[in-house]
Protein backbone atom coordinates (compact mmCIF):
# COMPACT_ATOMS: atom_id res chain seq x y z
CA UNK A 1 -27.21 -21.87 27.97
CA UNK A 2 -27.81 -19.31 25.26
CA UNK A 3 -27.08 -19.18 21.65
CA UNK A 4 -25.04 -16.14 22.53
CA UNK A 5 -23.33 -17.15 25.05
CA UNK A 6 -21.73 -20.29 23.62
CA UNK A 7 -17.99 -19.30 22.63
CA UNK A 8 -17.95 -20.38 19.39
CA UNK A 9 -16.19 -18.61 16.69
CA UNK A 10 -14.90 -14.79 17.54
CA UNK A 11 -16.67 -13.63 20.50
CA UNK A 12 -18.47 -10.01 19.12
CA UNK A 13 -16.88 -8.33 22.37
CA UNK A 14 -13.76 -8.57 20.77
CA UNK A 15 -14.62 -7.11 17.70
CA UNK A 16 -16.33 -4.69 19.40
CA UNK A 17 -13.14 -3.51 20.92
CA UNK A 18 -10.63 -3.39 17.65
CA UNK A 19 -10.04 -0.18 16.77
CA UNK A 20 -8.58 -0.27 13.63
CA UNK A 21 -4.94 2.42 13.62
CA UNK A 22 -4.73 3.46 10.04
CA UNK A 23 -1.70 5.85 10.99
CA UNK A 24 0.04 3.03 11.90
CA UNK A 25 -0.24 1.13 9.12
CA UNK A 26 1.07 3.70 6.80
CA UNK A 27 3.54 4.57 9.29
CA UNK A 28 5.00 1.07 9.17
CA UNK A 29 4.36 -0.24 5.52
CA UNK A 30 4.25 2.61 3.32
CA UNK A 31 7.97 1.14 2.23
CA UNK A 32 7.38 -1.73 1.55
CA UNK A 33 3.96 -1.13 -0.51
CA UNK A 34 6.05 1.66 -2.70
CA UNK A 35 8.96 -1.01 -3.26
CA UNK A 36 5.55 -3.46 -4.12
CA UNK A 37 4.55 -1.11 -6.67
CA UNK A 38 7.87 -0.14 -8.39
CA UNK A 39 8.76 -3.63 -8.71
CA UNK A 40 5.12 -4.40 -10.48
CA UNK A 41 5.51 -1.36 -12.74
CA UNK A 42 9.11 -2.51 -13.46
CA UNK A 43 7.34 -6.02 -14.62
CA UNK A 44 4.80 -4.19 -16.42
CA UNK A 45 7.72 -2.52 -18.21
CA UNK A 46 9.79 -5.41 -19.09
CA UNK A 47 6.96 -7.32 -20.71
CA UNK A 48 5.86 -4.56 -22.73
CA UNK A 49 9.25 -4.26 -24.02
CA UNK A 50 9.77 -7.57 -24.76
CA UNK A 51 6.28 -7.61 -26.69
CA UNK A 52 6.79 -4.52 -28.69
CA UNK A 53 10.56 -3.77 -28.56
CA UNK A 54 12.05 -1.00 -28.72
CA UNK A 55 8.51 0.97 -29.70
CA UNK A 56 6.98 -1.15 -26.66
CA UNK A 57 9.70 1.18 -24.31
CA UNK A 58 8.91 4.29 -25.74
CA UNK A 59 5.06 3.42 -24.91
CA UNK A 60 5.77 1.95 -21.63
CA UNK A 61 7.84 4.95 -20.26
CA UNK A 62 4.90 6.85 -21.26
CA UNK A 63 2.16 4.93 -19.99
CA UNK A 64 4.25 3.92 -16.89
CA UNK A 65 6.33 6.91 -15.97
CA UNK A 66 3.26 8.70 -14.62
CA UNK A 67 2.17 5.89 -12.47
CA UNK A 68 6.07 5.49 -11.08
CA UNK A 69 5.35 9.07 -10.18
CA UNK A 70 2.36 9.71 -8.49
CA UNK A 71 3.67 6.67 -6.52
CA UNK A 72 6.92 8.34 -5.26
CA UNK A 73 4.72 11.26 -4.65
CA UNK A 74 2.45 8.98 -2.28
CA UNK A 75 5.74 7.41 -0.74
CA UNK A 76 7.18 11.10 -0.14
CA UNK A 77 3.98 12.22 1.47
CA UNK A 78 4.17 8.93 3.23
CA UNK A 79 7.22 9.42 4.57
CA UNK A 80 7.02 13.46 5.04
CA UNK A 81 4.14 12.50 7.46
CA UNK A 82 5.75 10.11 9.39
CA UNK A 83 9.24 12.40 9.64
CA UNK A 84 7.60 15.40 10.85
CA UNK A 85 5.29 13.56 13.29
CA UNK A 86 2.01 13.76 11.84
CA UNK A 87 1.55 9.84 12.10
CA UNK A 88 1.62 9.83 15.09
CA UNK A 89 -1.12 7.70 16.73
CA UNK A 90 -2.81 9.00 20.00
CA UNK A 91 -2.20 6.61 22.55
């Protein structure tokens, strides 16, 4: 018997045969990863503040309020996508 043909580990036919659904995993996740991310920048927030103070909150909402909102633009595009169908994985 071959090398190759032992079954040890993952066989390379069934690698081979994953196709990988990107759609997918944005339609199903892209809530959870934006709650992920708000929480984190909420964290962010806190400990600034309660290393600086009240000048730490004035810096974090500037620093951080971007971020918060180019990620509830990538959650709205998310979810845009998946409303109107354009997630949609061919089957």
């Amino acid at each position: 018997m071959k090398a190759e043909e032992l079954p040890c580990g993952i066989p390379h036919q069934t690698i081979a045969r994953f196709d990988f659904d990107w759609k997918r995993v944005v339609r199903k996740e892209y809530g959870t990863t934006f709650a992920f991310a708000s929480c984190v920048v909420a964290l962010i927030a806190l400990q600034w503040i309660e290393w600086e103070g009240m000048d730490g909150f004035v810096h974090a909402l500037k620093v951080l309020l971007p971020v918060w909102i180019a990620i509830v633009l990538v959650w709205a595009a998310a979810r845009w996508m998946k409303k109107t169908g354009r997630l949609r994985s061919p089957d």
